[in-house]
C-alpha atoms as a PDB file:
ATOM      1  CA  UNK A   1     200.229 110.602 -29.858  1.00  0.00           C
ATOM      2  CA  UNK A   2     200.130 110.726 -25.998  1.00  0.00           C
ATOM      3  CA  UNK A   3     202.137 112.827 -24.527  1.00  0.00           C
ATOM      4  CA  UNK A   4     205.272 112.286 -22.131  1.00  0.00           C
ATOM      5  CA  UNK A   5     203.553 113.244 -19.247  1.00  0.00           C
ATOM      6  CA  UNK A   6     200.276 110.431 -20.002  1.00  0.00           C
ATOM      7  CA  UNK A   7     202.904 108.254 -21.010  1.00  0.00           C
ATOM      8  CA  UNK A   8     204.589 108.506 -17.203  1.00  0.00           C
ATOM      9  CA  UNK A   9     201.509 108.840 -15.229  1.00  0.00           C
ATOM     10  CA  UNK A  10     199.437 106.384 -16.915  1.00  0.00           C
ATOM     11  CA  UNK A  11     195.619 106.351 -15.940  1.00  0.00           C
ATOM     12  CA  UNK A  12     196.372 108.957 -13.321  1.00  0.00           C
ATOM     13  CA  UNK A  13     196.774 111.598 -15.844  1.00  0.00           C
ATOM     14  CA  UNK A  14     193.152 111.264 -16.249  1.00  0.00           C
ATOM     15  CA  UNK A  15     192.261 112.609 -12.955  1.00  0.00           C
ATOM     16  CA  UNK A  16     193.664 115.835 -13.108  1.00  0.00           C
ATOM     17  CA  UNK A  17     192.177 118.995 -13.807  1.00  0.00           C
ATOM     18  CA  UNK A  18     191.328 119.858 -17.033  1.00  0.00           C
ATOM     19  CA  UNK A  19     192.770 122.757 -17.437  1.00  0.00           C
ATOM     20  CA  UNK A  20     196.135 121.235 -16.246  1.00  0.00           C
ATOM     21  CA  UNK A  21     195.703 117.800 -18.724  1.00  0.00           C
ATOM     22  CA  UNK A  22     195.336 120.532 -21.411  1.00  0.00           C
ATOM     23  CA  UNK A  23     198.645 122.000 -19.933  1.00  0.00           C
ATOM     24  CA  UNK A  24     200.988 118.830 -19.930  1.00  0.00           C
ATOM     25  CA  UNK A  25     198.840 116.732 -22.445  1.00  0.00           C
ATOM     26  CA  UNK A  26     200.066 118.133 -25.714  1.00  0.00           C
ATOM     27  CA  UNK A  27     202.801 116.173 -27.846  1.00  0.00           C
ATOM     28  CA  UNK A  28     204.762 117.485 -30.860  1.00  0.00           C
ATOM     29  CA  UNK A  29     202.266 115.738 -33.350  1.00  0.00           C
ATOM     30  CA  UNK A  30     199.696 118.334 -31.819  1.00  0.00           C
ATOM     31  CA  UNK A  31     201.230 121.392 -33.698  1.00  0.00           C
ATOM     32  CA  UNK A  32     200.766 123.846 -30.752  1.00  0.00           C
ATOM     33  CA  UNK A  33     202.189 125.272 -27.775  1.00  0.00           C
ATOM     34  CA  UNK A  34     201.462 126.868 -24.307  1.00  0.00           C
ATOM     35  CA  UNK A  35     202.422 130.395 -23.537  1.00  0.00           C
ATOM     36  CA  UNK A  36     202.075 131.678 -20.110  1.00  0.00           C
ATOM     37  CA  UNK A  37     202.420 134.699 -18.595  1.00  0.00           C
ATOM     38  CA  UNK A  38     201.874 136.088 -15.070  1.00  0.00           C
ATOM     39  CA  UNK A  39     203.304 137.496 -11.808  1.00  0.00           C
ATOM     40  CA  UNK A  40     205.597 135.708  -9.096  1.00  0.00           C
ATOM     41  CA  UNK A  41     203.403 136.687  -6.053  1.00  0.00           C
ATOM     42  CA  UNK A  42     207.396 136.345  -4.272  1.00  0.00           C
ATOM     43  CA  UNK A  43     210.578 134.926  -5.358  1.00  0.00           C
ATOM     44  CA  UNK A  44     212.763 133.841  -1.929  1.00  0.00           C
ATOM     45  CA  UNK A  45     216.666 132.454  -1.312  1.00  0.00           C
ATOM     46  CA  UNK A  46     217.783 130.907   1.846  1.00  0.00           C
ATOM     47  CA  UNK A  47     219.899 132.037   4.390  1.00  0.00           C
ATOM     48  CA  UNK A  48     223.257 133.476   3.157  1.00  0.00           C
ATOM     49  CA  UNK A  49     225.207 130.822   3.176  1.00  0.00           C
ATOM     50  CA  UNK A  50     223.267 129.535   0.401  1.00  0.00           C
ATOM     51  CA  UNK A  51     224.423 131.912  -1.966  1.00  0.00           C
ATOM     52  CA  UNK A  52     226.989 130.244  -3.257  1.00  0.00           C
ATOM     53  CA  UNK A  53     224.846 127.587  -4.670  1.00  0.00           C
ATOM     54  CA  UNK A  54     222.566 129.974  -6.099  1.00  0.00           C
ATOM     55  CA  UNK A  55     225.199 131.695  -7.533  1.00  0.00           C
ATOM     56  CA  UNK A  56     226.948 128.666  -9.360  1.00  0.00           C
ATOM     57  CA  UNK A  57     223.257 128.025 -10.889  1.00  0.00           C
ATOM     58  CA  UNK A  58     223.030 131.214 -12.627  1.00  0.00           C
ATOM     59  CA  UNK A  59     226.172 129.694 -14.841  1.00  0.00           C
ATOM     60  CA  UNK A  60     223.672 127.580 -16.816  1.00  0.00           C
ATOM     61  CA  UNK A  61     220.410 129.277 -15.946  1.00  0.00           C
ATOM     62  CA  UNK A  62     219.436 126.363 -13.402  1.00  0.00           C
ATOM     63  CA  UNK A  63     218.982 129.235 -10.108  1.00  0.00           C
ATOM     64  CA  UNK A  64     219.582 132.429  -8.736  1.00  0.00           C
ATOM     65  CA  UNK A  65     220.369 134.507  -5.936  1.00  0.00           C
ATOM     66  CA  UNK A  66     217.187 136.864  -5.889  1.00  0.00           C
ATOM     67  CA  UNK A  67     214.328 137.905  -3.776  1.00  0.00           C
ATOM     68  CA  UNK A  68     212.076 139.848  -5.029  1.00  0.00           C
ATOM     69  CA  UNK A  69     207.878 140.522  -4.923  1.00  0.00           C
ATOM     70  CA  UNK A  70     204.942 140.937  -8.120  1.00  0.00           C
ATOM     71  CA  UNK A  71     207.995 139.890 -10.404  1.00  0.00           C
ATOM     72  CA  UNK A  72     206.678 139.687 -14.216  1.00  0.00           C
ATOM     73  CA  UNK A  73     207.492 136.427 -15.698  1.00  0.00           C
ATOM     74  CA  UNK A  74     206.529 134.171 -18.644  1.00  0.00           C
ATOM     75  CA  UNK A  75     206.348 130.416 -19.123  1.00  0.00           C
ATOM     76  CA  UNK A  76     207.392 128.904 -22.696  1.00  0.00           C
ATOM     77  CA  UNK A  77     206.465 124.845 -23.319  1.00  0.00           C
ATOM     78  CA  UNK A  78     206.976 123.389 -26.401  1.00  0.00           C
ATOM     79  CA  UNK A  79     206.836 119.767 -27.747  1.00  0.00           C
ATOM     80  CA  UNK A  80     209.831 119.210 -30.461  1.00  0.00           C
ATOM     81  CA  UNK A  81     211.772 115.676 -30.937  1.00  0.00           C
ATOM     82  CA  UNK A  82     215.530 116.355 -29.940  1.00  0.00           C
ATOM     83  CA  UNK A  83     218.543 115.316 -32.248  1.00  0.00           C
ATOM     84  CA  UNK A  84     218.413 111.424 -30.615  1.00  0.00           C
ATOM     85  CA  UNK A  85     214.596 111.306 -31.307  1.00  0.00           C
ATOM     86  CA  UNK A  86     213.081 111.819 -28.465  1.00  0.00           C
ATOM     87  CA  UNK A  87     210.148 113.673 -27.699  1.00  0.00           C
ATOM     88  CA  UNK A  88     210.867 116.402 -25.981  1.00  0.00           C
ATOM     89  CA  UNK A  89     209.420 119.025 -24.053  1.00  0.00           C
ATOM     90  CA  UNK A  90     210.798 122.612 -23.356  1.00  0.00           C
ATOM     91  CA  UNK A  91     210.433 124.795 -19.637  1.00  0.00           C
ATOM     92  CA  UNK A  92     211.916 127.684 -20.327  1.00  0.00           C
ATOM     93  CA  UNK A  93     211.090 130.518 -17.582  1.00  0.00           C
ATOM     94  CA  UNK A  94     211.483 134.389 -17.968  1.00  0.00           C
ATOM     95  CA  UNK A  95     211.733 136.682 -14.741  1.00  0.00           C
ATOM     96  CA  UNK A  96     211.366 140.135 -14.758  1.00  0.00           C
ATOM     97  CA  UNK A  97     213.886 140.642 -11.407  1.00  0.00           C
ATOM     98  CA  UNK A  98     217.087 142.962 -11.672  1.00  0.00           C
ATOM     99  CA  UNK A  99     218.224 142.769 -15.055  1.00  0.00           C
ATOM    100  CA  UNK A 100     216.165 139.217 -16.288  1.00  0.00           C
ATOM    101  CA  UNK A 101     216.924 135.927 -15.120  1.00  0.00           C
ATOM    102  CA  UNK A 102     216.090 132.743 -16.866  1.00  0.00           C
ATOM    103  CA  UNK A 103     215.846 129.175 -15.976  1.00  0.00           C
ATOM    104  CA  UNK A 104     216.092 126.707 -18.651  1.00  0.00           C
ATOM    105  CA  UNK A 105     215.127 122.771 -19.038  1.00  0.00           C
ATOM    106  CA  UNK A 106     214.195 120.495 -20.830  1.00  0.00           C
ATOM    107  CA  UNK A 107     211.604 117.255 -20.597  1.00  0.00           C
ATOM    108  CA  UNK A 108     212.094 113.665 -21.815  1.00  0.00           C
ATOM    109  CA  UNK A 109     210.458 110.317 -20.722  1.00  0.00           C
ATOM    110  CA  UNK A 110     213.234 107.656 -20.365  1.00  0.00           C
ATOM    111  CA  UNK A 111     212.076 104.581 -21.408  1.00  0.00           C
ATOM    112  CA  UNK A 112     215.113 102.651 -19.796  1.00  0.00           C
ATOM    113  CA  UNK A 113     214.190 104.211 -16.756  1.00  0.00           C
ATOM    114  CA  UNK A 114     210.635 104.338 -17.227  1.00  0.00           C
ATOM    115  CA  UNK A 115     209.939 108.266 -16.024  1.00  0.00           C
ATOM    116  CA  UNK A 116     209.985 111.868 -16.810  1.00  0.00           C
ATOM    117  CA  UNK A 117     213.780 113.008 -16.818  1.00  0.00           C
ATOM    118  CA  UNK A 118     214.221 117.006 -16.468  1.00  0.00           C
ATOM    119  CA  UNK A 119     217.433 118.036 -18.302  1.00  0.00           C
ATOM    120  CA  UNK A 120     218.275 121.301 -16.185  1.00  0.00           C
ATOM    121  CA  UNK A 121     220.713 124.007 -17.790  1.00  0.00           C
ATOM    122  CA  UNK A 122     221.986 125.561 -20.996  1.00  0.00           C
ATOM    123  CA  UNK A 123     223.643 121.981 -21.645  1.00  0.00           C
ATOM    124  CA  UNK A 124     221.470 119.437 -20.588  1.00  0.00           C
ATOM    125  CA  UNK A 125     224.753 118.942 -18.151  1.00  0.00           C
ATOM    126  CA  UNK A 126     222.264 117.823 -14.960  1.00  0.00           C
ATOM    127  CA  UNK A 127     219.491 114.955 -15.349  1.00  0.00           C
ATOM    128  CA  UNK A 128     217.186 114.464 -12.609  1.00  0.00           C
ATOM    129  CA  UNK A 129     214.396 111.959 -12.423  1.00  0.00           C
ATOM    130  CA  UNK A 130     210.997 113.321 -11.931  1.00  0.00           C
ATOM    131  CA  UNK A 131     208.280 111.189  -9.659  1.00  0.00           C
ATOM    132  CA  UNK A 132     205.260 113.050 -10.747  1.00  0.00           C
ATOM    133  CA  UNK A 133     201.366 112.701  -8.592  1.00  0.00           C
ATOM    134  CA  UNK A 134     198.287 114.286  -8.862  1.00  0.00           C
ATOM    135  CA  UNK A 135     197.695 116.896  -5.824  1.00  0.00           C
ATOM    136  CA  UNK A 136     194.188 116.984  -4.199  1.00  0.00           C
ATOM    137  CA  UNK A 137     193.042 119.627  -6.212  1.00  0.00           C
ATOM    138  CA  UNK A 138     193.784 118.220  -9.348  1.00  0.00           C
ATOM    139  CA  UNK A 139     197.285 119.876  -9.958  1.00  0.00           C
ATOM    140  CA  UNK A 140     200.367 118.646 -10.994  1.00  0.00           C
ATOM    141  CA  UNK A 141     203.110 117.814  -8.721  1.00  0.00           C
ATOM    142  CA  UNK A 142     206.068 117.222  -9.287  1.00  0.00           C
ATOM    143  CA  UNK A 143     209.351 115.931  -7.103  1.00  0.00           C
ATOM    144  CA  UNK A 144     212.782 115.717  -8.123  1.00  0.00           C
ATOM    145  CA  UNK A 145     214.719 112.858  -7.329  1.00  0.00           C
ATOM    146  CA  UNK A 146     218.415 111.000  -8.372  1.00  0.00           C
ATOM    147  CA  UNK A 147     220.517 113.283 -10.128  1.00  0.00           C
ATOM    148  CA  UNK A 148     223.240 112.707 -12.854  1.00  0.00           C
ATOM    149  CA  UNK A 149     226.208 115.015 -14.105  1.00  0.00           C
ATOM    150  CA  UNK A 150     227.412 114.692 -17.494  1.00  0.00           C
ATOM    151  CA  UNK A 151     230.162 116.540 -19.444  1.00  0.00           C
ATOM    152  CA  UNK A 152     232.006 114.640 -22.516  1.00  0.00           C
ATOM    153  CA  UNK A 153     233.311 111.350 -21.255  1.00  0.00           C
ATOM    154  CA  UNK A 154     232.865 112.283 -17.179  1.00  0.00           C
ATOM    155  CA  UNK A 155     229.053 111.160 -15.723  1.00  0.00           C
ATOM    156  CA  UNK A 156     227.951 110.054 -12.388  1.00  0.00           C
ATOM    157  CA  UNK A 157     225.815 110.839  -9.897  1.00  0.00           C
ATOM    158  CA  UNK A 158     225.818 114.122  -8.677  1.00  0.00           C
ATOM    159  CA  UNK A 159     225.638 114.611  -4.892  1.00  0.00           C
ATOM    160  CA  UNK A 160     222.313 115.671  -2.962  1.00  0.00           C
ATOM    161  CA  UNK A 161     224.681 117.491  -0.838  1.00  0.00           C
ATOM    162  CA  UNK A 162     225.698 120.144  -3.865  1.00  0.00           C
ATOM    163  CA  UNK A 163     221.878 119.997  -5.205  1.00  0.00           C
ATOM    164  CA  UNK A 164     218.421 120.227  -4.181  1.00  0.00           C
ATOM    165  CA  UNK A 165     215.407 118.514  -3.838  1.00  0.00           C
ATOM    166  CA  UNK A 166     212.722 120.541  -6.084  1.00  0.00           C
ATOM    167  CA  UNK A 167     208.900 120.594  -4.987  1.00  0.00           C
ATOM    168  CA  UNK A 168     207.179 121.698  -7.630  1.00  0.00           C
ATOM    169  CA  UNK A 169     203.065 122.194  -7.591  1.00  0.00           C
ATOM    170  CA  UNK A 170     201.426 123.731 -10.394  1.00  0.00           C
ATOM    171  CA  UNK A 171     197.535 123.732 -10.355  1.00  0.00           C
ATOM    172  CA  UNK A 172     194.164 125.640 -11.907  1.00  0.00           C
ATOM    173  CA  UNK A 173     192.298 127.587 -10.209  1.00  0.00           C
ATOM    174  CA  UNK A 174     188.821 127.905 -11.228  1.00  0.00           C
ATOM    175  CA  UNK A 175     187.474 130.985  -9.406  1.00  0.00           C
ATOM    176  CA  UNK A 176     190.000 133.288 -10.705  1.00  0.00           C
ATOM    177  CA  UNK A 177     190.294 131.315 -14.289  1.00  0.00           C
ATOM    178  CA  UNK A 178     194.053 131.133 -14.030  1.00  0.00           C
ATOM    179  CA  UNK A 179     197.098 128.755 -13.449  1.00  0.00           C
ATOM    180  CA  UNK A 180     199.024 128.721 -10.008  1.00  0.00           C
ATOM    181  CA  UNK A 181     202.686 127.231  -9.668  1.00  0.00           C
ATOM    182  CA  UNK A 182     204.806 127.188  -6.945  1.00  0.00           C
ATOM    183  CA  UNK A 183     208.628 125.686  -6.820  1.00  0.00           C
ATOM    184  CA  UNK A 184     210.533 124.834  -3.689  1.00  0.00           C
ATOM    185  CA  UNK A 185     213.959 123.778  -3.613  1.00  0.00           C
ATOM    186  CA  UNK A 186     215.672 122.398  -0.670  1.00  0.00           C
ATOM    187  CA  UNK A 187     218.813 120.696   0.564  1.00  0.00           C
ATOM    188  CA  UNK A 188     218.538 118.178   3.030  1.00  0.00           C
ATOM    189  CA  UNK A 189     221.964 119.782   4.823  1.00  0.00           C
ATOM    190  CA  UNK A 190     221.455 123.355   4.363  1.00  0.00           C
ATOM    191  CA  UNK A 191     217.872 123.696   4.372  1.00  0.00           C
ATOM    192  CA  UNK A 192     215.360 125.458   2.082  1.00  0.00           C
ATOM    193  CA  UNK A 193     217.548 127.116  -1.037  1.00  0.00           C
ATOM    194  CA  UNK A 194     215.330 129.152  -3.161  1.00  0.00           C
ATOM    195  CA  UNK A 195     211.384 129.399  -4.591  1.00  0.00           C
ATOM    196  CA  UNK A 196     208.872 131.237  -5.845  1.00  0.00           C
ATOM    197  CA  UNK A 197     204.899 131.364  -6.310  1.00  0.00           C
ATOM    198  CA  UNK A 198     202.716 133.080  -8.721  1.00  0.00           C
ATOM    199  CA  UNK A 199     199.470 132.982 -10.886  1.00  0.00           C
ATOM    200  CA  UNK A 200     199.494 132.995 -14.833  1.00  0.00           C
ATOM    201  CA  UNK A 201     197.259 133.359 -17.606  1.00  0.00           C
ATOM    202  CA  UNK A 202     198.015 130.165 -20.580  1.00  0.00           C
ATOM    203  CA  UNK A 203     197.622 130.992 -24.631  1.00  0.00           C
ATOM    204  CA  UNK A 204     197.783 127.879 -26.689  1.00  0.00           C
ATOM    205  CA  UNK A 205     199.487 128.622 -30.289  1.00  0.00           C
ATOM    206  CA  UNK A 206     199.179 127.241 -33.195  1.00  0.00           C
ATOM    207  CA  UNK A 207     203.264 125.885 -33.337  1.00  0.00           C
ATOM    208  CA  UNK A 208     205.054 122.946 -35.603  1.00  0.00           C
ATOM    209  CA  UNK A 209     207.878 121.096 -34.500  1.00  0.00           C
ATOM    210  CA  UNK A 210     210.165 122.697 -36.879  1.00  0.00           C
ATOM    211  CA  UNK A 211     208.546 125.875 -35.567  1.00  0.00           C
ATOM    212  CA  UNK A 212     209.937 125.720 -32.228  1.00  0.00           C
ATOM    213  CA  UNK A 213     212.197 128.773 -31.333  1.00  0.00           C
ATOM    214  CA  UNK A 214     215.838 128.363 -31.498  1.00  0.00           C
ATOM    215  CA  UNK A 215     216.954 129.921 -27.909  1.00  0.00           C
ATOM    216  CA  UNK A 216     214.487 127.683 -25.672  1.00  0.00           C
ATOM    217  CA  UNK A 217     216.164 124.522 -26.983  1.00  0.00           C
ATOM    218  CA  UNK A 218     219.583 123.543 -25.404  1.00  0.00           C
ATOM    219  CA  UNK A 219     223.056 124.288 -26.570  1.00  0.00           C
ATOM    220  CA  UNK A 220     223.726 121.156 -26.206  1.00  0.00           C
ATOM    221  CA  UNK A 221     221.973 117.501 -25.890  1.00  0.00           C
ATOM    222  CA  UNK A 222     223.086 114.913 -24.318  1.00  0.00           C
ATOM    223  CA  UNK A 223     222.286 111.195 -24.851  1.00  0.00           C
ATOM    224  CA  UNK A 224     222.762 109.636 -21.537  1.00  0.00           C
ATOM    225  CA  UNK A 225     219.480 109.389 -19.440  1.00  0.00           C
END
């Protein structure tokens, strides 16, 4: 079973790296997951009056207001099918900054919209379509596009101008035998929000589906893509 990530990119999965097609190429049929654990090199916010966004984030562990430098953090993906069937994947990240944050999302490919969709949040409330390319160096990159609220009955498309635009590059690199990811989030009115950059170190483990752990799934799923 391929998984959503080869299903999205199609033959361009093929040319990246290795290291990284071992990263995003596993499926839950494939009994295992990827563990990774490292050190933010930094972790940045914008200027001040960007806080508020930041702030609002840390509500459903989407951001947060931090800066900080050599930050300990660790990067949890599982595969797992969700409660509507779909196969999901789980990006659930760990910082080691003031007393722990967390960011927490989760991975589908839409078919009716024929691309990755990142479920952001505690509650799968935000949806954002992923356009995912392979960077010169054979890394994944990833850039968020059209976003969608949903709560209950209420869903429509949530304003850029409340958001961000998300840059994400994540990479191998083979002199130092490690993984390399960097995220930056911007709004096109109030400029660059938040980001980080680190290196990690990957474990695969031997995982089932009904093995995943309980607290990097979402409280809640929601059906609409």
């Amino acid at each position: 079973m391929r998984s959503i990530y080869e299903i999205a990119m199609g033959t361009e999965f093929q040319k990246l790296h290795p290291m990284i097609q071992r990263r995003f190429g596993f499926s839950s049929k494939d009994t295992t997951a990827s563990i990774g654990r490292g050190v933010m090199e930094r972790i940045w916010h914008g200027a001040f009056y960007t806080l508020p966004f930041l702030y609002v984030g840390t509500w459903r562990r989407i951001m947060f207001p931090d800066n900080g430098r050599d930050v300990p953090f660790t990067i949890r993906n599982y595969a797992y099918t969700d409660s509507f069937g779909r196969e999901t994947v789980t990006w659930t990240r760990d910082f080691q900054i003031g007393t722990g944050r967390r960011f927490d999302a989760t991975m589908i490919y839409s078919e009716s919209r024929k691309r990755i969709v990142d479920y952001l949040g505690t509650h799968q409330h935000l949806a954002v379509d992923l356009e995912m390319s392979v960077s010169p160096q054979g890394g994944m990159r990833i850039r968020s596009g059209e976003q969608r609220f949903y709560e209950g009955l209420i869903g429509f498309r949530f304003p850029l101008f409340f958001s961000g635009i998300a840059d994400v590059h994540e990479w191998f690199d083979d002199h130092s035998g490690r993984f390399g990811i960097e995220v930056i989030v911007t709004n096109p009115i109030w400029g660059p929000l938040f980001g980080y950059r680190g290196m990690f170190d990957a474990e695969w483990i031997e995982c089932r589906a009904d093995q995943v752990p309980q607290d990097v799934k979402p409280l809640r799923e929601e059906r609409r893509e």
